[in-house]
Protein backbone atom coordinates (compact mmCIF):
# COMPACT_ATOMS: atom_id res chain seq x y z
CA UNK A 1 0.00 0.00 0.00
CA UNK A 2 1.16 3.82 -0.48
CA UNK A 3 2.21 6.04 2.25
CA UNK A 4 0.91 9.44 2.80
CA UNK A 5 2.32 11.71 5.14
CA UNK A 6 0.12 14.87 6.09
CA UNK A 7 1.12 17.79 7.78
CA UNK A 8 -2.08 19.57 9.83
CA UNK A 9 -4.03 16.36 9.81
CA UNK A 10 -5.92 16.44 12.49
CA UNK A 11 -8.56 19.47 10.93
CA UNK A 12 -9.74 21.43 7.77
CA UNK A 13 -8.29 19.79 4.58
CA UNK A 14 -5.44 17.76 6.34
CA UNK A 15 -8.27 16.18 7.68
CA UNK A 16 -10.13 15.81 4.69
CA UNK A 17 -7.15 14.64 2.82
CA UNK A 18 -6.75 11.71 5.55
CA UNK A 19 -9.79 10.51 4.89
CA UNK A 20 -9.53 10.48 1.21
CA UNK A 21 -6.55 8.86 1.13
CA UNK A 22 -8.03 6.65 4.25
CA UNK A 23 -10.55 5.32 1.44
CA UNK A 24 -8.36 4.85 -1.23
CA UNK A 25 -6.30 2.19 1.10
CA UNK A 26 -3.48 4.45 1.65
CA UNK A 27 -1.84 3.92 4.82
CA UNK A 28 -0.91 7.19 6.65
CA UNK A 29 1.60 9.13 8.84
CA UNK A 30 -0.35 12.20 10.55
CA UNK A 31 1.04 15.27 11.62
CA UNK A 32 0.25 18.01 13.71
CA UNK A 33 0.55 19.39 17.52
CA UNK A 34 -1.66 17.77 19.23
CA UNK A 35 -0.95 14.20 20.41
CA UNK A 36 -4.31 13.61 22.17
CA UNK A 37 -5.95 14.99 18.66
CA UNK A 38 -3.84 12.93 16.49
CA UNK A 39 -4.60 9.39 18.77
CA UNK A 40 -7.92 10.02 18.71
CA UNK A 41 -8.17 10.78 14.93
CA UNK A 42 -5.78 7.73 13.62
CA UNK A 43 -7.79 5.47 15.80
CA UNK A 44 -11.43 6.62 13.58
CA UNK A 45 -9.51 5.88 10.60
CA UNK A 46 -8.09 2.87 11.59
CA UNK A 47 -11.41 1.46 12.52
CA UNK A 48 -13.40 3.16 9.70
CA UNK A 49 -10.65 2.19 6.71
CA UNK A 50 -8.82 -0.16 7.99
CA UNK A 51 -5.43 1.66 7.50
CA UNK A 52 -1.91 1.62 9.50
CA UNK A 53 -1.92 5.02 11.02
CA UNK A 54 1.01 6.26 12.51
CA UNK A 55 1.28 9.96 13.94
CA UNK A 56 3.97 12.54 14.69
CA UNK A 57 2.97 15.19 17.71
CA UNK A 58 5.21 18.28 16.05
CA UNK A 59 4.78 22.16 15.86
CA UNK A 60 6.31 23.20 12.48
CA UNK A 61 7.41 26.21 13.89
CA UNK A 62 10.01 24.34 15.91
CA UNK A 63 13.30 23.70 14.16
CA UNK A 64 13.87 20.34 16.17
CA UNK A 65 10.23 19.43 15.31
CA UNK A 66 10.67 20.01 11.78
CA UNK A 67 13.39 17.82 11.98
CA UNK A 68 11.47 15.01 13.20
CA UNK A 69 9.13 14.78 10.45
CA UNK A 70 11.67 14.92 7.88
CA UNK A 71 13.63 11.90 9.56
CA UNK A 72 10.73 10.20 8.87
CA UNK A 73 10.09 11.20 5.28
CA UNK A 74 13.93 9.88 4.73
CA UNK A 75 13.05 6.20 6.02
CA UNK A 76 14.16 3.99 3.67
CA UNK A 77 12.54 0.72 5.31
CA UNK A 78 8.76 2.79 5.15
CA UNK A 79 9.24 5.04 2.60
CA UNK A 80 6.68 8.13 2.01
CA UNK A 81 4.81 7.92 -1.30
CA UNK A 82 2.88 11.36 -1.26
CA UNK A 83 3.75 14.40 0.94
CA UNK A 84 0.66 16.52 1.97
CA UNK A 85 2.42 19.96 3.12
CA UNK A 86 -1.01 21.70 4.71
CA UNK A 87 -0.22 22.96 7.74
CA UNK A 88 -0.75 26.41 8.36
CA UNK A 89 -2.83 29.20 9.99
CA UNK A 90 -3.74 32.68 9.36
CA UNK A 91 -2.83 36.04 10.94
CA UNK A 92 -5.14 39.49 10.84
CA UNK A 93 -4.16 41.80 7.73
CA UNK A 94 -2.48 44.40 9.58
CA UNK A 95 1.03 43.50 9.40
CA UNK A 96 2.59 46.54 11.54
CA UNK A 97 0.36 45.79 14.20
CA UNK A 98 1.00 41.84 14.52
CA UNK A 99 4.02 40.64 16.90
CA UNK A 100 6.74 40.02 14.58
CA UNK A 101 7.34 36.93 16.64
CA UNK A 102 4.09 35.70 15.21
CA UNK A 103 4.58 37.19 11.92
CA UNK A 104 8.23 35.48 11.91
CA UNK A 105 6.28 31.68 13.31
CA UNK A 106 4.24 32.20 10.06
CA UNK A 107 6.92 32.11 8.05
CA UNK A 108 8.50 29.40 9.63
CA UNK A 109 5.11 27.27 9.20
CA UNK A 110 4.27 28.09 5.77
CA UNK A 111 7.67 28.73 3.55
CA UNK A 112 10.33 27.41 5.97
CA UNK A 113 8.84 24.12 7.45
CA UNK A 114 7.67 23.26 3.99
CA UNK A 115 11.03 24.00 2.02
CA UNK A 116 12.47 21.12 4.67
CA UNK A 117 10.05 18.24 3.92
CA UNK A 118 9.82 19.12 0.76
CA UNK A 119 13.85 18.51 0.05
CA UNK A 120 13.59 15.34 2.42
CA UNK A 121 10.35 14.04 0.79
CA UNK A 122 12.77 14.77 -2.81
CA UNK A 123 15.40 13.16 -1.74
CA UNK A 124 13.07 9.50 -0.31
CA UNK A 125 11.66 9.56 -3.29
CA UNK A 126 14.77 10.18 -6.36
CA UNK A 127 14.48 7.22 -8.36
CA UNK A 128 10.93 5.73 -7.35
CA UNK A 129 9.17 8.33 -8.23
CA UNK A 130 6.24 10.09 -5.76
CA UNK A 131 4.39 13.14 -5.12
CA UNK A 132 3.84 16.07 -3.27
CA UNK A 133 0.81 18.41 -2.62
CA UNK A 134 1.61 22.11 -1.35
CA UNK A 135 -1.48 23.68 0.18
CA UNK A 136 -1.45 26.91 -1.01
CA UNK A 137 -4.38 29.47 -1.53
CA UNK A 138 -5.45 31.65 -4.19
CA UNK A 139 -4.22 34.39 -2.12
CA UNK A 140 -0.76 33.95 -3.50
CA UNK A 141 -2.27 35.32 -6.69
CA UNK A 142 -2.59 38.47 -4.98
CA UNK A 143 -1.49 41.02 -2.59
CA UNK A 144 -2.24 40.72 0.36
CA UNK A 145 0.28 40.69 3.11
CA UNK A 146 2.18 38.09 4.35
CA UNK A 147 -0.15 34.96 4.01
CA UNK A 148 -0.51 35.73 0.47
CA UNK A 149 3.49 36.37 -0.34
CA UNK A 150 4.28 33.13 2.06
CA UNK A 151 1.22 31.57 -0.31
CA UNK A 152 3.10 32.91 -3.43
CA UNK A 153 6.51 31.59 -2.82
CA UNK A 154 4.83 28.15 -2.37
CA UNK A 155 3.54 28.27 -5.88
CA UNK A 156 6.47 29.58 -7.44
CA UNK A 157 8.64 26.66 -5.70
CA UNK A 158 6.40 24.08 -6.66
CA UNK A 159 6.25 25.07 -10.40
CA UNK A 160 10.06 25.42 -10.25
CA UNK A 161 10.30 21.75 -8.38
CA UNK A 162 7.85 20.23 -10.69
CA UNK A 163 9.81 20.75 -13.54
CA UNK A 164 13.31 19.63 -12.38
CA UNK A 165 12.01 16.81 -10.88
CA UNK A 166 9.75 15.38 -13.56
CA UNK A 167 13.13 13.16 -14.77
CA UNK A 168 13.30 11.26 -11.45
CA UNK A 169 8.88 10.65 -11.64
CA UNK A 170 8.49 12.95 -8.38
CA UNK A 171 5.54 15.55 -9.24
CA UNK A 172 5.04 18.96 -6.76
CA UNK A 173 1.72 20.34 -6.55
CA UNK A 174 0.41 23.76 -5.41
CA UNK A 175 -3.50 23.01 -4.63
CA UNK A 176 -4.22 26.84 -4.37
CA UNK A 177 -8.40 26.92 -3.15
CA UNK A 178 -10.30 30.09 -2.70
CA UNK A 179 -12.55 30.48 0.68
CA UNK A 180 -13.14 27.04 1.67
CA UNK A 181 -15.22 26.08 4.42
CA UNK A 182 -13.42 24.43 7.04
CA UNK A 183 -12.16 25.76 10.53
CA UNK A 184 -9.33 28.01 9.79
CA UNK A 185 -11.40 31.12 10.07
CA UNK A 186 -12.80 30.06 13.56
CA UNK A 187 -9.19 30.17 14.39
CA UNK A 188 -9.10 33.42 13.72
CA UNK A 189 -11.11 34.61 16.04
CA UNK A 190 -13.87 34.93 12.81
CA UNK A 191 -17.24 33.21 13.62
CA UNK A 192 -18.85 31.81 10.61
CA UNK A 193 -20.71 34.27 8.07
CA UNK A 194 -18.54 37.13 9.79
CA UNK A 195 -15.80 36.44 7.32
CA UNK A 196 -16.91 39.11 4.67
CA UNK A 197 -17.00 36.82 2.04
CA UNK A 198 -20.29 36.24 -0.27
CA UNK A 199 -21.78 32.47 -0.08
CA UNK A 200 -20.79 31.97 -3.79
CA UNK A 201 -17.35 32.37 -3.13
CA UNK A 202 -17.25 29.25 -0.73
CA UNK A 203 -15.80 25.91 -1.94
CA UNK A 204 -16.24 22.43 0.02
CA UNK A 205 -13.13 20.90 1.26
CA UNK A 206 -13.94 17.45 -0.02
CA UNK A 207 -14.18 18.80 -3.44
CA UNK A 208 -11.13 21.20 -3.13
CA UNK A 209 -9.21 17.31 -2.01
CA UNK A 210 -10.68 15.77 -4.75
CA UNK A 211 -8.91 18.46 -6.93
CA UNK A 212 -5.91 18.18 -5.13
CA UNK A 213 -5.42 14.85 -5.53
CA UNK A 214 -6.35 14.35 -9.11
CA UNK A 215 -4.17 17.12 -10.55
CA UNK A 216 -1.74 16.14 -8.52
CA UNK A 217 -1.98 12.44 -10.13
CA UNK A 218 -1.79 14.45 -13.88
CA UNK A 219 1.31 15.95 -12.73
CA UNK A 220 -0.27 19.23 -12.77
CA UNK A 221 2.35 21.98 -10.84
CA UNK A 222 -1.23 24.28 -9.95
CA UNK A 223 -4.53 23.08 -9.60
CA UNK A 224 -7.10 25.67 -8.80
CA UNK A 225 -10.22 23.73 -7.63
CA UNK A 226 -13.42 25.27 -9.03
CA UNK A 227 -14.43 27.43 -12.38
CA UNK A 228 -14.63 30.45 -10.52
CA UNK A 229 -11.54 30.94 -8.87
CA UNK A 230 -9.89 29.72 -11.83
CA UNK A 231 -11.58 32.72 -13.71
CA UNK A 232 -10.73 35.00 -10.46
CA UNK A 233 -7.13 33.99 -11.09
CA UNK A 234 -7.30 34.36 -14.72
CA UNK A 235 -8.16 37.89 -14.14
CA UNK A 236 -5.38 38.81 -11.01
CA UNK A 237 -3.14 38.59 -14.54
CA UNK A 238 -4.99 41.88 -16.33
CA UNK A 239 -6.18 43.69 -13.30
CA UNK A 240 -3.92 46.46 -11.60
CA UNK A 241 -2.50 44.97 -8.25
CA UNK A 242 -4.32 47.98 -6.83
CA UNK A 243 -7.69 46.76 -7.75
CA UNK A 244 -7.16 42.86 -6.60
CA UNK A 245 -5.67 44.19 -3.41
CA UNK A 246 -8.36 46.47 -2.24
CA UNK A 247 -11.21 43.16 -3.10
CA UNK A 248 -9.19 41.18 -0.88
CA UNK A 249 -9.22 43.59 1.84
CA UNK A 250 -13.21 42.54 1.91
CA UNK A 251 -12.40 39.27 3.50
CA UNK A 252 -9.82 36.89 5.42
CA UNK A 253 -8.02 33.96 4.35
C-alpha cells in the first residue's frame, strides 16, 4: 500500500485529505501538535478504513520538530509515497500591528517548514518516483500581506520543483483553493458568516481534495479547484494589483 504523510491532519483539509486517502487504502503518517488529537483521529480511521496510522505530535514552527518529520520522510525501510504539506494558519491583515514573533512563526510554518520536507520528501523519493501536494491558496495570486506572499513563494517553488524533478517521476503540486469552508477562520477569532465573504465564493473541502489529488496524479504543478476561482485567477493577470488588493481587503483567508 502507499504512504501518505500529512502535515495539519488532524482538521480542515489535512483532515479531509486523511480521509480520502483513508478510502483509497493508503496507509498514513499524521502530523500536527496535538498528540491527544492525532490518537484520537488515527484510531477513527483505523477502525473506519482499515489503514496503518502512525502519527507525529510536532509544531512546524520548531526547528527540532521540523526535523522530526523529515527523519521520517527519509526512512528507507517505510518510505513516504505522497507528501501533503497543509499545515498552516492565518494572521489578521495588519502586518505593523501583529508581533513580529508571530509574523516570523508564520513564516517558519508556511515557507520554511515546507522547504524542509519538501527537500527530504525529494530526496526519499529520487528514483521511485512520488508526489507532493503544497497547500497553497489563491491568495498567492494576490497582494495581500504576508499569508498571500508566504502563499506565493509556495507556488512559485512548486512550479520550479515540478519541472526539475519530472526526470526522477516525483511531481510537486500547489492546490491553491479560494474560501473554503473548514475551521481556519474560527481560528481566527472569525465566527462563521462574519468572514466578509459572499456564499458563492465558498468551496467544500472534499471537493477542493478531490482536486488536489487528481491534478496532482496528472502531474499538474497548480490546480485551482473550481471554475470560478480559476476565472478569479485568470483575471489577477490583467487587473492592476491595486484593484485585486483592495477586493481582498473585503475578506480573510
Amino acid at each position: 500500500m502507499p504512504t501518505a504523510l500529512i502535515t495539519g491532519a488532524t482538521s480542515g483539509l489535512g483532515a479531509e485529505f486523511a480521509r480520502q486517502l483513508a478510502r483509497r487504502r493508503a496507509d498514513l503518517v499524521l502530523v500536527a501538535r496535538t498528540e491527544q488529537a492525532l490518537e484520537s483521529f488515527a484510531a477513527e480511521l483505523r477502525e473506519q478504513y482499515g489503514v496503518a496510522v502512525e502519527v507525529i505530535a510536532a509544531d512546524l514552527a520548531i526547528s527540532e520538530d521540523v526535523q522530526r518529520v523529515a527523519a521520517r520522510l527519509s526512512e528507507e525501510a517505510d518510505p513516504v509515497d505522497l507528501l501533503v504539506n497543509n499545515a498552516g494558519f492565518g494572521l489578521p491583515l495588519q502586518f505593523a500591528d501583529n508581533a513580529i514573533d508571530d509574523e516570523v512563526r508564520h513564516l517558519r510554518v508556511h515557507v520554511e517548514a515546507t522547504m524542509r520536507l519538501m527537500r527530504a520528501a525529494i530526496r526519499g523519493m529520487r528514483g521511485r518516483g512520488g508526489r507532493i501536494i503544497n497547500v497553497a491558496s489563491v491568495a498567492g495570486f494576490i497582494q495581500r500581506s504576508t499569508y498571500s506572499a508566504c502563499k506565493a513563494w509556495v507556488i512559485g517553488f512548486s512550479r520550479w520543483a515540478n519541472a526539475e524533478y519530472a526526470r526522477d517521476w516525483i511531481s510537486v503540486t500547489a492546490l491553491c483553493p479560494g474560501f473554503t469552508h473548514t475551521n481556519f477562520h474560527e481560528r481566527m477569532g472569525l465566527p462563521p458568516g462574519q468572514e466578509g465573504v459572499p456564499a458563492w465564493m465558498w468551496l467544500d473541502a472534499a471537493d477542493v481534495v478531490r482536486a488536489g489529488l487528481r491534478d496532482a496524479s496528472l502531474g499538474k504543478a497548480v490546480s485551482v479547484p473550481s471554475l470560478r476561482y480559476k476565472a478569479i485567477v485568470a483575471l489577477t493577470k490583467v487587473l492592476p494589483p491595486s484593484i485585486t488588493a483592495g477586493v481582498a481587503r473585503r475578506g480573510r483567508v
